[in-house]
PDB file of N, CA and C in Angstrom:
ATOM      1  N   UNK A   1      -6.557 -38.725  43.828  1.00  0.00           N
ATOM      2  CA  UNK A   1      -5.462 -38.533  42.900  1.00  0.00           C
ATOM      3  C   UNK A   1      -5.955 -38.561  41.456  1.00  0.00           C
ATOM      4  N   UNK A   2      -6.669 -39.572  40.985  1.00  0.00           N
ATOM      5  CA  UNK A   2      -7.298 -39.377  39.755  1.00  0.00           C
ATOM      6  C   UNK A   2      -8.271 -38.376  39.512  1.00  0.00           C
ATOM      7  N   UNK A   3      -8.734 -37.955  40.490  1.00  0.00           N
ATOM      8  CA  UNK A   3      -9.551 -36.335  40.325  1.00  0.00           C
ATOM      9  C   UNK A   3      -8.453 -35.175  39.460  1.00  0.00           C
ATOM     10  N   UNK A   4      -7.190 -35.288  40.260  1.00  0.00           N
ATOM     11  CA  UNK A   4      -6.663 -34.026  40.370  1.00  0.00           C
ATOM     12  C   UNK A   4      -6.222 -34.283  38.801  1.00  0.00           C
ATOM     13  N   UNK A   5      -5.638 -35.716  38.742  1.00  0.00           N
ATOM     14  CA  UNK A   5      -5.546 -35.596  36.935  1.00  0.00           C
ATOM     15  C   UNK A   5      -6.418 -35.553  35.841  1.00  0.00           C
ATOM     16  N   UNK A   6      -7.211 -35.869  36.047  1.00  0.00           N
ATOM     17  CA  UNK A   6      -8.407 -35.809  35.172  1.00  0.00           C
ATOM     18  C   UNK A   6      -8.507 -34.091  35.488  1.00  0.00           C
ATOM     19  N   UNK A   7      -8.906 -33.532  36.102  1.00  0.00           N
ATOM     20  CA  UNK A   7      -8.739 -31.846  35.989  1.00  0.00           C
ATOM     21  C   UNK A   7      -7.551 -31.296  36.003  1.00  0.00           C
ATOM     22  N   UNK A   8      -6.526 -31.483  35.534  1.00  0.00           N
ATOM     23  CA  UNK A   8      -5.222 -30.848  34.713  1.00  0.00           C
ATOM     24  C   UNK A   8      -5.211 -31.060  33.768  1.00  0.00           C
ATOM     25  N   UNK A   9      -5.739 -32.384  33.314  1.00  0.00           N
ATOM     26  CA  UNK A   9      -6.379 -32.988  31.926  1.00  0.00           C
ATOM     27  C   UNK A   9      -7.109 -32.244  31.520  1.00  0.00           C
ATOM     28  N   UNK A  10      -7.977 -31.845  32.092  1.00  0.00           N
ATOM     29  CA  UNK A  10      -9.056 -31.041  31.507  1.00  0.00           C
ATOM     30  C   UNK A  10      -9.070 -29.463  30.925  1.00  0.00           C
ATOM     31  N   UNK A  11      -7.782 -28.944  32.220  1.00  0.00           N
ATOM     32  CA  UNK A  11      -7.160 -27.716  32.062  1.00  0.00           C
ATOM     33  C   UNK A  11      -6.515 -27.306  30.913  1.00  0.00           C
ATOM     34  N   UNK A  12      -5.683 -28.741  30.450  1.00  0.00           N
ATOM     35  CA  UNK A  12      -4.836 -28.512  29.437  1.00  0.00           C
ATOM     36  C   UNK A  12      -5.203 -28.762  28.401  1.00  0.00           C
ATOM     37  N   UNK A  13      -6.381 -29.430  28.648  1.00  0.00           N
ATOM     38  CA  UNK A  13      -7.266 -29.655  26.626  1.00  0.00           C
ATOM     39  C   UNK A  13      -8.071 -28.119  26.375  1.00  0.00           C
ATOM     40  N   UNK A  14      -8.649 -27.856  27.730  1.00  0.00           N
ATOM     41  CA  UNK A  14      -9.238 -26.347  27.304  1.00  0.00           C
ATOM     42  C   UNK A  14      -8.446 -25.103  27.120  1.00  0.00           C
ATOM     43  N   UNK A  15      -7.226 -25.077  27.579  1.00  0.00           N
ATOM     44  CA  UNK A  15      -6.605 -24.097  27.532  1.00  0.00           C
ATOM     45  C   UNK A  15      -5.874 -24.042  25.817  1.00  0.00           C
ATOM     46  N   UNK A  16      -5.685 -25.539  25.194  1.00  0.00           N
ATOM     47  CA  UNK A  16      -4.908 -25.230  23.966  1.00  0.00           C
ATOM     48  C   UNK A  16      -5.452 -24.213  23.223  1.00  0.00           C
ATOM     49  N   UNK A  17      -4.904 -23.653  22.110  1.00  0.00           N
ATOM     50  CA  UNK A  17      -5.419 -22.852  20.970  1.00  0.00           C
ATOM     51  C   UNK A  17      -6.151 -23.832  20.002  1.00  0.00           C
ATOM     52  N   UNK A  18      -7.404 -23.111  19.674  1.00  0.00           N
ATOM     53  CA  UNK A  18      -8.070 -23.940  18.440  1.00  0.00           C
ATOM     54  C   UNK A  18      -7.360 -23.998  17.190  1.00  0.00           C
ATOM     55  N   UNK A  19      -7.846 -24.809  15.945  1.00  0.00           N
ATOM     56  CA  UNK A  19      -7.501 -24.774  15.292  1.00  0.00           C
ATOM     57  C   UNK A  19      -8.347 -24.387  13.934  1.00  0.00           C
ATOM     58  N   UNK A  20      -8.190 -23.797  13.429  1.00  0.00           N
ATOM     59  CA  UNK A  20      -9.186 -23.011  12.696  1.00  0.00           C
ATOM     60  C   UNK A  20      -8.991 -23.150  10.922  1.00  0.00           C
ATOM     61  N   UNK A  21      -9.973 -22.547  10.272  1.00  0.00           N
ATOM     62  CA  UNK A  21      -9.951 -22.824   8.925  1.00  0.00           C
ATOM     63  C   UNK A  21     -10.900 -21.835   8.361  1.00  0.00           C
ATOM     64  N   UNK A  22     -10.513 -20.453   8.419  1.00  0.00           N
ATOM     65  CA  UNK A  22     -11.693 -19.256   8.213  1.00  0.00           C
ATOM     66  C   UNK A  22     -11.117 -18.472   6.455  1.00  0.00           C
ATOM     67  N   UNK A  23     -12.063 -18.103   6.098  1.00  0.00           N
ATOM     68  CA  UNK A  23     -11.890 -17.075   4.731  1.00  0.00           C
ATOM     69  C   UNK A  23     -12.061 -15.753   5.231  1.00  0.00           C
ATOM     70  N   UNK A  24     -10.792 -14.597   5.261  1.00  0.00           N
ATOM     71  CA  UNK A  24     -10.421 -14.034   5.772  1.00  0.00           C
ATOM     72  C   UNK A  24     -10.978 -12.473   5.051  1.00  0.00           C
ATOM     73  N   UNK A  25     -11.021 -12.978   3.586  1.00  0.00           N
ATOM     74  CA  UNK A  25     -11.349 -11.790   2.651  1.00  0.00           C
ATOM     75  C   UNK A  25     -11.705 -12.373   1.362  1.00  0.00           C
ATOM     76  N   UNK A  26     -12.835 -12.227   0.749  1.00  0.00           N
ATOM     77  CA  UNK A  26     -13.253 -12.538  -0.345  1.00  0.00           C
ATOM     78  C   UNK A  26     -14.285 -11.646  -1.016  1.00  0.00           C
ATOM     79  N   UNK A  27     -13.713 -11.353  -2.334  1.00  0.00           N
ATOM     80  CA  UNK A  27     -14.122 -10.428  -3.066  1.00  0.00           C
ATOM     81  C   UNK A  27     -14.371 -11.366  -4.680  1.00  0.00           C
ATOM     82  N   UNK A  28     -15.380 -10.362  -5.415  1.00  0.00           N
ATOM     83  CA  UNK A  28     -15.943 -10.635  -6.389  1.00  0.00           C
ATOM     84  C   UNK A  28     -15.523  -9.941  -7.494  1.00  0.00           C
ATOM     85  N   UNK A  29     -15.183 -10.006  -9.183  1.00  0.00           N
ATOM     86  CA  UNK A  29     -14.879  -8.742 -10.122  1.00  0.00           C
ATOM     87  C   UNK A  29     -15.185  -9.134 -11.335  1.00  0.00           C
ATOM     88  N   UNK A  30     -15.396  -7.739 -12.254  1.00  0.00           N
ATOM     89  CA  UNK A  30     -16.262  -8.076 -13.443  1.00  0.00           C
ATOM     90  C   UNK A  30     -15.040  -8.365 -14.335  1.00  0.00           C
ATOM     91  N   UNK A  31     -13.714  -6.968 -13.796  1.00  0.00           N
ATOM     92  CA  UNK A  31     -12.814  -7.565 -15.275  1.00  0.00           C
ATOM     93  C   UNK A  31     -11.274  -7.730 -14.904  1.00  0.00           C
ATOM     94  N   UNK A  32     -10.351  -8.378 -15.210  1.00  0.00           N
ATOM     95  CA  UNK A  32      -8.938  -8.695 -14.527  1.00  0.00           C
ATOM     96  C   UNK A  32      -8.600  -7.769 -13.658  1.00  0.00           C
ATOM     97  N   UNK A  33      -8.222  -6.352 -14.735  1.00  0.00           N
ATOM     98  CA  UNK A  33      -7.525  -5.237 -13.890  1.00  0.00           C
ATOM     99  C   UNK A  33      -7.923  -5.177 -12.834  1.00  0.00           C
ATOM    100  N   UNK A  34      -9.417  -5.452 -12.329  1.00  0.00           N
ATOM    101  CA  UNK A  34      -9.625  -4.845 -11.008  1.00  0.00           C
ATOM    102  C   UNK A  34      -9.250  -5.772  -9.941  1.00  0.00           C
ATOM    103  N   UNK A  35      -8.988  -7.233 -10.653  1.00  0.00           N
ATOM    104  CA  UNK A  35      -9.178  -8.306  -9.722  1.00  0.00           C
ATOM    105  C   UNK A  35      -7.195  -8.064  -9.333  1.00  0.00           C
ATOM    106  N   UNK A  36      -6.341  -7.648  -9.942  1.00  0.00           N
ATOM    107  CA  UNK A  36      -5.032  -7.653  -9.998  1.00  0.00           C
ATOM    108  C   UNK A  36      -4.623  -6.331  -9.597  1.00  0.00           C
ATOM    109  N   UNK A  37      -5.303  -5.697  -9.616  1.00  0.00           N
ATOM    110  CA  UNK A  37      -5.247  -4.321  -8.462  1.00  0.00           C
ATOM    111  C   UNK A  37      -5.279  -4.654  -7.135  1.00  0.00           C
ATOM    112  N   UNK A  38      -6.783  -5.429  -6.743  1.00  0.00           N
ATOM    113  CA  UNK A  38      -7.151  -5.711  -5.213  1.00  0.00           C
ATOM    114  C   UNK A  38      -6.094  -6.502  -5.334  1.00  0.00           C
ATOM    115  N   UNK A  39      -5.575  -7.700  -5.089  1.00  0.00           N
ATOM    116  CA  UNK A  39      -4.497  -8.483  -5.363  1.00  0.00           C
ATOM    117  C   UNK A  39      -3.150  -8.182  -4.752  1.00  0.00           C
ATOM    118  N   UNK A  40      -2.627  -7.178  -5.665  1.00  0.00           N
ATOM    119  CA  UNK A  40      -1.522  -6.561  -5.006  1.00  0.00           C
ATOM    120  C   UNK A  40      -1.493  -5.274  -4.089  1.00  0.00           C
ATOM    121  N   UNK A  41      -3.015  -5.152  -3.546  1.00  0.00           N
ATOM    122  CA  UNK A  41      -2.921  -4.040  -2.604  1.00  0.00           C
ATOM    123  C   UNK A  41      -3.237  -4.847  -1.353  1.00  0.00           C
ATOM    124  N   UNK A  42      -3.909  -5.868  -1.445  1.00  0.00           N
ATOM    125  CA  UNK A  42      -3.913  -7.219  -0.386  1.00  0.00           C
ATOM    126  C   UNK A  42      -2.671  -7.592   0.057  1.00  0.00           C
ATOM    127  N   UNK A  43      -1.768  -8.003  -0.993  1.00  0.00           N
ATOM    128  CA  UNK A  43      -0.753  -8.946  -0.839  1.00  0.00           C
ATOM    129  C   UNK A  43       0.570  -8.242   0.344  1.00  0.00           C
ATOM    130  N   UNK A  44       0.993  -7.133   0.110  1.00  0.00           N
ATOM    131  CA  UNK A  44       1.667  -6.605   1.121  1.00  0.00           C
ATOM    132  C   UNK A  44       0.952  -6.389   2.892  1.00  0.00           C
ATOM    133  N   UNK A  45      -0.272  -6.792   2.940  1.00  0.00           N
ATOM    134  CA  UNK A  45      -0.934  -6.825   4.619  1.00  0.00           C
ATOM    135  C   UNK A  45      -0.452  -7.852   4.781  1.00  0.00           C
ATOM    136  N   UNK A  46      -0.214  -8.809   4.315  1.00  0.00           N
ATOM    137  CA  UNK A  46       0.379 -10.325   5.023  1.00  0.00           C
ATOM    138  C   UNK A  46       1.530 -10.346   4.367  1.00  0.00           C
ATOM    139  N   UNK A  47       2.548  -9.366   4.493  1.00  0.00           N
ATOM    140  CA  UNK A  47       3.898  -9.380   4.567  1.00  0.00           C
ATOM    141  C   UNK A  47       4.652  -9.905   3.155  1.00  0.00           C
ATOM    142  N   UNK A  48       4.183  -9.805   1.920  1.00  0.00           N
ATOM    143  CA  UNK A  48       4.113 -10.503   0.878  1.00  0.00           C
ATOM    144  C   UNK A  48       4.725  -9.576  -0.109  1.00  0.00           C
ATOM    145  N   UNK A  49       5.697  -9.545  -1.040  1.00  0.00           N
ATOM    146  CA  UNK A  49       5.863  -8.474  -1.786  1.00  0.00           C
ATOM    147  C   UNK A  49       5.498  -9.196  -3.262  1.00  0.00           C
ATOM    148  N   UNK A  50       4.405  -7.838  -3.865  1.00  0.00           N
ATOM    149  CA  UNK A  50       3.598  -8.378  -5.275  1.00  0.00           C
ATOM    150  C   UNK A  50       4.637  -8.379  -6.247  1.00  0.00           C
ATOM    151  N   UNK A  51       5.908  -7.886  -5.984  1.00  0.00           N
ATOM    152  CA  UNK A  51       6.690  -7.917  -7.247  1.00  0.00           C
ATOM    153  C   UNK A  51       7.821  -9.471  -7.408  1.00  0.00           C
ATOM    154  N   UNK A  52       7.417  -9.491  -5.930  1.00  0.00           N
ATOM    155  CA  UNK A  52       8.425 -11.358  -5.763  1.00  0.00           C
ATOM    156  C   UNK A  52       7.361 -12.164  -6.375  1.00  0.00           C
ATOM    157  N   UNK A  53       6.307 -12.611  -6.321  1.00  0.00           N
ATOM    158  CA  UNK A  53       5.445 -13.441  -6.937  1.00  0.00           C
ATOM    159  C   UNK A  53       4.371 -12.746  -7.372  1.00  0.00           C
ATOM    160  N   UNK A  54       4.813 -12.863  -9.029  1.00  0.00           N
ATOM    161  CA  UNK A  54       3.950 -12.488 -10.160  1.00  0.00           C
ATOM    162  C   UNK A  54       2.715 -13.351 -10.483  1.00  0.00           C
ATOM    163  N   UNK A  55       1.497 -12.528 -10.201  1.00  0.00           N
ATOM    164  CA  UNK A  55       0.425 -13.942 -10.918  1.00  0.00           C
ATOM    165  C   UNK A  55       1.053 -14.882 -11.799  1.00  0.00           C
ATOM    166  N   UNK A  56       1.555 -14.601 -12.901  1.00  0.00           N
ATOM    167  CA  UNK A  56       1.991 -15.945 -13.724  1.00  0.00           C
ATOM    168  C   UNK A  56       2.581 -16.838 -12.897  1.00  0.00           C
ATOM    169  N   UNK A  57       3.028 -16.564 -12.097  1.00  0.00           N
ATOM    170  CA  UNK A  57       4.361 -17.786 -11.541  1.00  0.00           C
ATOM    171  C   UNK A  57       3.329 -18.148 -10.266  1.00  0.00           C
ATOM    172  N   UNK A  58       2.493 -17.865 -10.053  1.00  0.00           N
ATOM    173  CA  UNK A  58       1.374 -18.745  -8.893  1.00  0.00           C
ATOM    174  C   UNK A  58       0.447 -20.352  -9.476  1.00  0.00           C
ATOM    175  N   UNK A  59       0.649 -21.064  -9.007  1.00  0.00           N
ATOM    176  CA  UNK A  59      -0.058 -22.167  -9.265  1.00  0.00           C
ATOM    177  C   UNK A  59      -1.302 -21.888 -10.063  1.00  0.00           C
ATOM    178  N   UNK A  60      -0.700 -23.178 -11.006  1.00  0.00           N
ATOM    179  CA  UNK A  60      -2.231 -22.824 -11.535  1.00  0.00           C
ATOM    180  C   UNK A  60      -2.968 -24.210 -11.945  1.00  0.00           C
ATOM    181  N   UNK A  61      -4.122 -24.387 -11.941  1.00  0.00           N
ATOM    182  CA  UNK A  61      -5.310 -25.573 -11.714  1.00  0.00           C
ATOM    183  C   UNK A  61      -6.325 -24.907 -12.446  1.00  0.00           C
ATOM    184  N   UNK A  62      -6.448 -25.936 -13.879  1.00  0.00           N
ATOM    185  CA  UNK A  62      -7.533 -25.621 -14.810  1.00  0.00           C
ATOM    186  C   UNK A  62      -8.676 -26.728 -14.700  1.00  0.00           C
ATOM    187  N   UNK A  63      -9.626 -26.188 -15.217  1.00  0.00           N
ATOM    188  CA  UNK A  63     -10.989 -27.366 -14.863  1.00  0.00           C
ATOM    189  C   UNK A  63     -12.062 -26.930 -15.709  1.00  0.00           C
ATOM    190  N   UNK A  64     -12.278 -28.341 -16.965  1.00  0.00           N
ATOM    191  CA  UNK A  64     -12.986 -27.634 -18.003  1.00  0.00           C
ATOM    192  C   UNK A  64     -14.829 -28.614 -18.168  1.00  0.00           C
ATOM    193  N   UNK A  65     -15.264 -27.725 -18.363  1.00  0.00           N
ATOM    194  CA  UNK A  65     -16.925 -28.499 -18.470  1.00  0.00           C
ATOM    195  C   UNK A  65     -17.122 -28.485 -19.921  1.00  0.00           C
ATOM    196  N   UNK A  66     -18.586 -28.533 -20.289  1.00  0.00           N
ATOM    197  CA  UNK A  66     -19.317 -28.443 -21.479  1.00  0.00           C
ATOM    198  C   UNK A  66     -19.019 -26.877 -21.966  1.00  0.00           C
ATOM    199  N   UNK A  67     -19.953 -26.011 -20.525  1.00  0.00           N
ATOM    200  CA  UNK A  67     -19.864 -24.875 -20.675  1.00  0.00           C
ATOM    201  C   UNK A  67     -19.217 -23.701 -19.904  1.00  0.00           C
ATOM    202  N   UNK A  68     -18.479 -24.365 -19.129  1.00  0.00           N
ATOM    203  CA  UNK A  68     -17.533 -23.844 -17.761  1.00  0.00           C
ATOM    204  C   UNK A  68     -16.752 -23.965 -18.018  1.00  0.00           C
ATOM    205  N   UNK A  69     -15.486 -22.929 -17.550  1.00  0.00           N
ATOM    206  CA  UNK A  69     -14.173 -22.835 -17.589  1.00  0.00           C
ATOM    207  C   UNK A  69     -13.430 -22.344 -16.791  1.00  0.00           C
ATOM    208  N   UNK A  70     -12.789 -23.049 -15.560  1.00  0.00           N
ATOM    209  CA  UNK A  70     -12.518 -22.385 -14.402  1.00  0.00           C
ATOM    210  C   UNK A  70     -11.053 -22.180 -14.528  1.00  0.00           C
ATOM    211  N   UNK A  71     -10.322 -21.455 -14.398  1.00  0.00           N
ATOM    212  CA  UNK A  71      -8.802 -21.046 -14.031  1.00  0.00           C
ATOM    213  C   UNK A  71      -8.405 -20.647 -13.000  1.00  0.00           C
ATOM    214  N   UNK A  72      -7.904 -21.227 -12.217  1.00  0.00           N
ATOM    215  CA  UNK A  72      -7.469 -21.252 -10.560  1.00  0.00           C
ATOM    216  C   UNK A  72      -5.589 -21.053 -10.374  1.00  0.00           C
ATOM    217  N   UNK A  73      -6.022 -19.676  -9.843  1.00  0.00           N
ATOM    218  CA  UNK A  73      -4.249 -19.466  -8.996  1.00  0.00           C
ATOM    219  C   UNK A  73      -3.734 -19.147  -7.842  1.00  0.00           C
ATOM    220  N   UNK A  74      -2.726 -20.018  -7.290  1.00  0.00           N
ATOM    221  CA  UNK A  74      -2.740 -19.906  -6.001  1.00  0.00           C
ATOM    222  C   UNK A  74      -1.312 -19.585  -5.392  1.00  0.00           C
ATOM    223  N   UNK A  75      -1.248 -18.695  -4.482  1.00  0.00           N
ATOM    224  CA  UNK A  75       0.184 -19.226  -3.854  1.00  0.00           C
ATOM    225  C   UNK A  75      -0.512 -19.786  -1.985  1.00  0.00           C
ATOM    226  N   UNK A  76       0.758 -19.823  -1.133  1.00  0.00           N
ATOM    227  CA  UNK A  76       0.511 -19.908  -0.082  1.00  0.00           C
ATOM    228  C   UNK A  76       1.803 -19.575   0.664  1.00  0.00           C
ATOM    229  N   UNK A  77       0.931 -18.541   2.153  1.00  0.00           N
ATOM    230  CA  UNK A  77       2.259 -17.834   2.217  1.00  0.00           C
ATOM    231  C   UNK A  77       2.498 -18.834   4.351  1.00  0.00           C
ATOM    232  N   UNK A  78       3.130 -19.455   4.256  1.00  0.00           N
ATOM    233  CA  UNK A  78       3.247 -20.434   5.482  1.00  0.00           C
ATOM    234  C   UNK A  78       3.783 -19.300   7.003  1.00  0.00           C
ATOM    235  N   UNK A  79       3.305 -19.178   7.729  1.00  0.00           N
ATOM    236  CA  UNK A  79       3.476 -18.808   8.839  1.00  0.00           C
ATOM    237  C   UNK A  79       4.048 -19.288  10.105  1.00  0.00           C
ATOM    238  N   UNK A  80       3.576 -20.823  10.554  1.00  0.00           N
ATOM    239  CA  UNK A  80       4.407 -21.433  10.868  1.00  0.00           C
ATOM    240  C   UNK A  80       4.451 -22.924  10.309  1.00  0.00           C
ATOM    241  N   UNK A  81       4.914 -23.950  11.567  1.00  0.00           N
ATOM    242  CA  UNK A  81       4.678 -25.178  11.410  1.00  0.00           C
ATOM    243  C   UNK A  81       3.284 -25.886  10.973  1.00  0.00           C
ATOM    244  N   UNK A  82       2.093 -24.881  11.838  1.00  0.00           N
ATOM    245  CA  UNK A  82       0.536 -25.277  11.709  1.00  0.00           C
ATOM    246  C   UNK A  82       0.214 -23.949  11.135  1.00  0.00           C
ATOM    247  N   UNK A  83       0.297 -23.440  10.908  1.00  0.00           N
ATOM    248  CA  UNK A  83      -0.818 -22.270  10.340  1.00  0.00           C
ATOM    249  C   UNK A  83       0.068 -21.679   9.251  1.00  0.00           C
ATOM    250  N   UNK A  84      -1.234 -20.843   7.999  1.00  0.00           N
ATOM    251  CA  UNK A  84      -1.177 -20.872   6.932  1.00  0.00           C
ATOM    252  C   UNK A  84      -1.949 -19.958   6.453  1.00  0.00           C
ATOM    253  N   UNK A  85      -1.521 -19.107   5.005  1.00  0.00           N
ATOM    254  CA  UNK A  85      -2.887 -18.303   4.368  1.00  0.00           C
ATOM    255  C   UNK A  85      -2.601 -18.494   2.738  1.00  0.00           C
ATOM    256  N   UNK A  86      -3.870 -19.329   2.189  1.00  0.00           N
ATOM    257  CA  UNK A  86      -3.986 -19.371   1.010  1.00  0.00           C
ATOM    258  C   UNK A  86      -4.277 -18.522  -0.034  1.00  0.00           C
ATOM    259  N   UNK A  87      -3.809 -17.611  -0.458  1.00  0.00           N
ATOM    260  CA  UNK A  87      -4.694 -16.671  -1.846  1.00  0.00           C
ATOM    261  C   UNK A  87      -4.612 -17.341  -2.990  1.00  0.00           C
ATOM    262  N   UNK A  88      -5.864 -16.946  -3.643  1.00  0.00           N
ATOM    263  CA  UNK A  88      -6.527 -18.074  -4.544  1.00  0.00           C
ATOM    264  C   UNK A  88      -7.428 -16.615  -5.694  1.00  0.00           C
ATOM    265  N   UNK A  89      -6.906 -17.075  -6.720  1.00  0.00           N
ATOM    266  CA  UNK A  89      -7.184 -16.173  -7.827  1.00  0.00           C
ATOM    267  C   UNK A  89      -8.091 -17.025  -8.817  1.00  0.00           C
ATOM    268  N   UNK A  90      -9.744 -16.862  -9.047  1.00  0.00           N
ATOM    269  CA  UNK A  90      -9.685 -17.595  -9.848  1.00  0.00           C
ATOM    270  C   UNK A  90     -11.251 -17.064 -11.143  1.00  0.00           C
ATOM    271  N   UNK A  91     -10.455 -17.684 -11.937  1.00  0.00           N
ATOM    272  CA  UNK A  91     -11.470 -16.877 -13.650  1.00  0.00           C
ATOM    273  C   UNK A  91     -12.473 -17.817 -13.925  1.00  0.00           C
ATOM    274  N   UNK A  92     -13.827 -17.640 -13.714  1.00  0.00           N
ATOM    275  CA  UNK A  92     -15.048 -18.326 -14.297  1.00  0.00           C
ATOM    276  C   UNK A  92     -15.343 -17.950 -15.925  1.00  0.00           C
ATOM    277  N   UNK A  93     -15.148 -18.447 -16.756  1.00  0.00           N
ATOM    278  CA  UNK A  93     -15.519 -18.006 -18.037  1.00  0.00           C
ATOM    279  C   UNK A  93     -17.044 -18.753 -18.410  1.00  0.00           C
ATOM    280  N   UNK A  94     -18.155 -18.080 -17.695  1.00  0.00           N
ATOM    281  CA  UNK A  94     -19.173 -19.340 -18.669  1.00  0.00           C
ATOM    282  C   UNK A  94     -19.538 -18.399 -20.475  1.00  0.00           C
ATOM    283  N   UNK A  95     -20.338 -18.929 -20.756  1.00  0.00           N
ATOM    284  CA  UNK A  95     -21.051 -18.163 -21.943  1.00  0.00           C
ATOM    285  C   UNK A  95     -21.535 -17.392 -21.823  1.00  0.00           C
ATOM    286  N   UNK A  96     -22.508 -16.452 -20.692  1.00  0.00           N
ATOM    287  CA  UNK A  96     -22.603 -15.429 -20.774  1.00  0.00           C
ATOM    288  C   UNK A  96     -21.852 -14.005 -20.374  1.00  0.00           C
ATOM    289  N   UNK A  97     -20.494 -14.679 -19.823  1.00  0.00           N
ATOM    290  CA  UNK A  97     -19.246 -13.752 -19.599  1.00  0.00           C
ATOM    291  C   UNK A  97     -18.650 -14.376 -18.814  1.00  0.00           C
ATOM    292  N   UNK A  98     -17.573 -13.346 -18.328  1.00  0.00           N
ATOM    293  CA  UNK A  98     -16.463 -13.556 -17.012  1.00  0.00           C
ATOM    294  C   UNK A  98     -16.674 -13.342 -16.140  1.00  0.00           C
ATOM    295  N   UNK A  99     -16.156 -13.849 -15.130  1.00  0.00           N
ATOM    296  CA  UNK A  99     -15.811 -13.531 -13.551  1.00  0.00           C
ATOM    297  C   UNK A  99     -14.791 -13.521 -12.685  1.00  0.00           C
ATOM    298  N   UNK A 100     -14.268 -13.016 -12.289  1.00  0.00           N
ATOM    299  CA  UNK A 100     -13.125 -13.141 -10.838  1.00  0.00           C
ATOM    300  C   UNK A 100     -13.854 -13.129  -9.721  1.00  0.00           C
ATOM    301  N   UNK A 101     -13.150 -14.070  -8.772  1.00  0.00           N
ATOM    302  CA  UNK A 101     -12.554 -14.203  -7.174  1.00  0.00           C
ATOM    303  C   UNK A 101     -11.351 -14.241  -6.835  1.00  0.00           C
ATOM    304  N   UNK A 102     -11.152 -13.112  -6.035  1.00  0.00           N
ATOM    305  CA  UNK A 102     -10.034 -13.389  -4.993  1.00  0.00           C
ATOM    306  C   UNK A 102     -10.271 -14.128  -3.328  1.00  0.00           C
ATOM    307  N   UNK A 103      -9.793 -14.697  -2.793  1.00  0.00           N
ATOM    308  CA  UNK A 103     -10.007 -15.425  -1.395  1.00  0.00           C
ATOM    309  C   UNK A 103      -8.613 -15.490  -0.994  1.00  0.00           C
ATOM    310  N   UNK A 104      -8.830 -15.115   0.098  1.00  0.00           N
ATOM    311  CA  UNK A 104      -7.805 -15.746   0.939  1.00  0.00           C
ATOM    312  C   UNK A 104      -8.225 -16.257   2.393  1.00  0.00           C
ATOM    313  N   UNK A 105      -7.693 -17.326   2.262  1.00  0.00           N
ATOM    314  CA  UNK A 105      -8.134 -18.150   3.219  1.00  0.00           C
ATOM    315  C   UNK A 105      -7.502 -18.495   4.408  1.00  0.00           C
ATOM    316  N   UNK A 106      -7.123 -18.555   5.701  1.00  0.00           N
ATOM    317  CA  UNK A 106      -6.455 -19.042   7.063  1.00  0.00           C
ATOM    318  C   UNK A 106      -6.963 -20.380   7.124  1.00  0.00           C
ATOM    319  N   UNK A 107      -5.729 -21.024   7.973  1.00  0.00           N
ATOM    320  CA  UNK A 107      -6.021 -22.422   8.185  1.00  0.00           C
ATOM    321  C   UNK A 107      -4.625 -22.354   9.299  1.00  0.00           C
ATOM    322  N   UNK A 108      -4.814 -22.993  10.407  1.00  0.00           N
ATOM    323  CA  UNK A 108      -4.136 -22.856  11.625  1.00  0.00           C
ATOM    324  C   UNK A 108      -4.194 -22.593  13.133  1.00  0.00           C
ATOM    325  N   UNK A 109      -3.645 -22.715  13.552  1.00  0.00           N
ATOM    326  CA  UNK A 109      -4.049 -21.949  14.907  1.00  0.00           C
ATOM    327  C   UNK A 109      -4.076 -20.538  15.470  1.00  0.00           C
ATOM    328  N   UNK A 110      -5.265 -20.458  16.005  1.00  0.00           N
ATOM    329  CA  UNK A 110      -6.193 -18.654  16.067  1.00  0.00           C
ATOM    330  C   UNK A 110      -5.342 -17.503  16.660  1.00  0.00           C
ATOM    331  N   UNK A 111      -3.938 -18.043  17.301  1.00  0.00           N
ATOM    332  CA  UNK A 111      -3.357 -17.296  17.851  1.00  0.00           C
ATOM    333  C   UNK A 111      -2.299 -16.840  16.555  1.00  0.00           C
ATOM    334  N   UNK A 112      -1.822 -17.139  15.734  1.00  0.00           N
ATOM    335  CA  UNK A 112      -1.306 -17.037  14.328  1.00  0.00           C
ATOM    336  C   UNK A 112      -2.433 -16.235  13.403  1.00  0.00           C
ATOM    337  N   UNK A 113      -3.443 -16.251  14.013  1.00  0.00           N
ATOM    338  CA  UNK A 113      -4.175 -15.506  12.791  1.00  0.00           C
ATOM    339  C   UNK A 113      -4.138 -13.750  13.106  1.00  0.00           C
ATOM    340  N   UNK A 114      -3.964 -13.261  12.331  1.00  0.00           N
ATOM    341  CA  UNK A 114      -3.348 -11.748  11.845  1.00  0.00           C
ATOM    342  C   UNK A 114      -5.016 -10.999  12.294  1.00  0.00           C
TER     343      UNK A 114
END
């Protein structure tokens, strides 16, 4: 009898869905426009409309060094109870110029992932 539960036990831990935490798409850019182009040509594949949430109105998280200057924006668009996709906008200013990243990131279970 403890065989048979210990292997239904076993059945049912292997059979769950994992839970995952992958970067789905990440891109690099020299100057805004291009980074706010990709952006809103991204944002409608995960069901998102670019004109409901305007970069300005996305979170934003500043972080300043000596010679670094990071500007971070984010929304997050929730899928269900456990799973999730973060896009994350963010401006490196050092001294010898600028930079953009876009990321978007999954976090959830693999059967939720698009």
């Amino acid at each position: 009898m403890k065989k048979i539960i210990l292997i239904l036990a076993l059945l049912l831990l292997t059979s769950c869905n994992k839970y995952i935490v992958q970067n789905i798409y990440e891109k690099s850019y020299v100057t805004e426009e291009q980074a706010t182009i990709d952006i809103y040509n991204q944002l409608p594949l995960y069901s998102i409309n670019p004109d409901s949430v305007p970069l300005n109105t996305w979170i934003e998280n500043i972080i300043k060094n000596d010679t670094i200057f990071i500007e971070q924006k984010m929304i997050r668009k929730v899928v269900n109870e456990k799973s999730n996709y973060v896009f994350r906008l963010s401006k490196y200013t050092y001294p010898s110029g600028i930079n953009y990243d876009f990321l978007i990131r999954f976090s959830g279970k693999e059967k939720d992932l698009k």
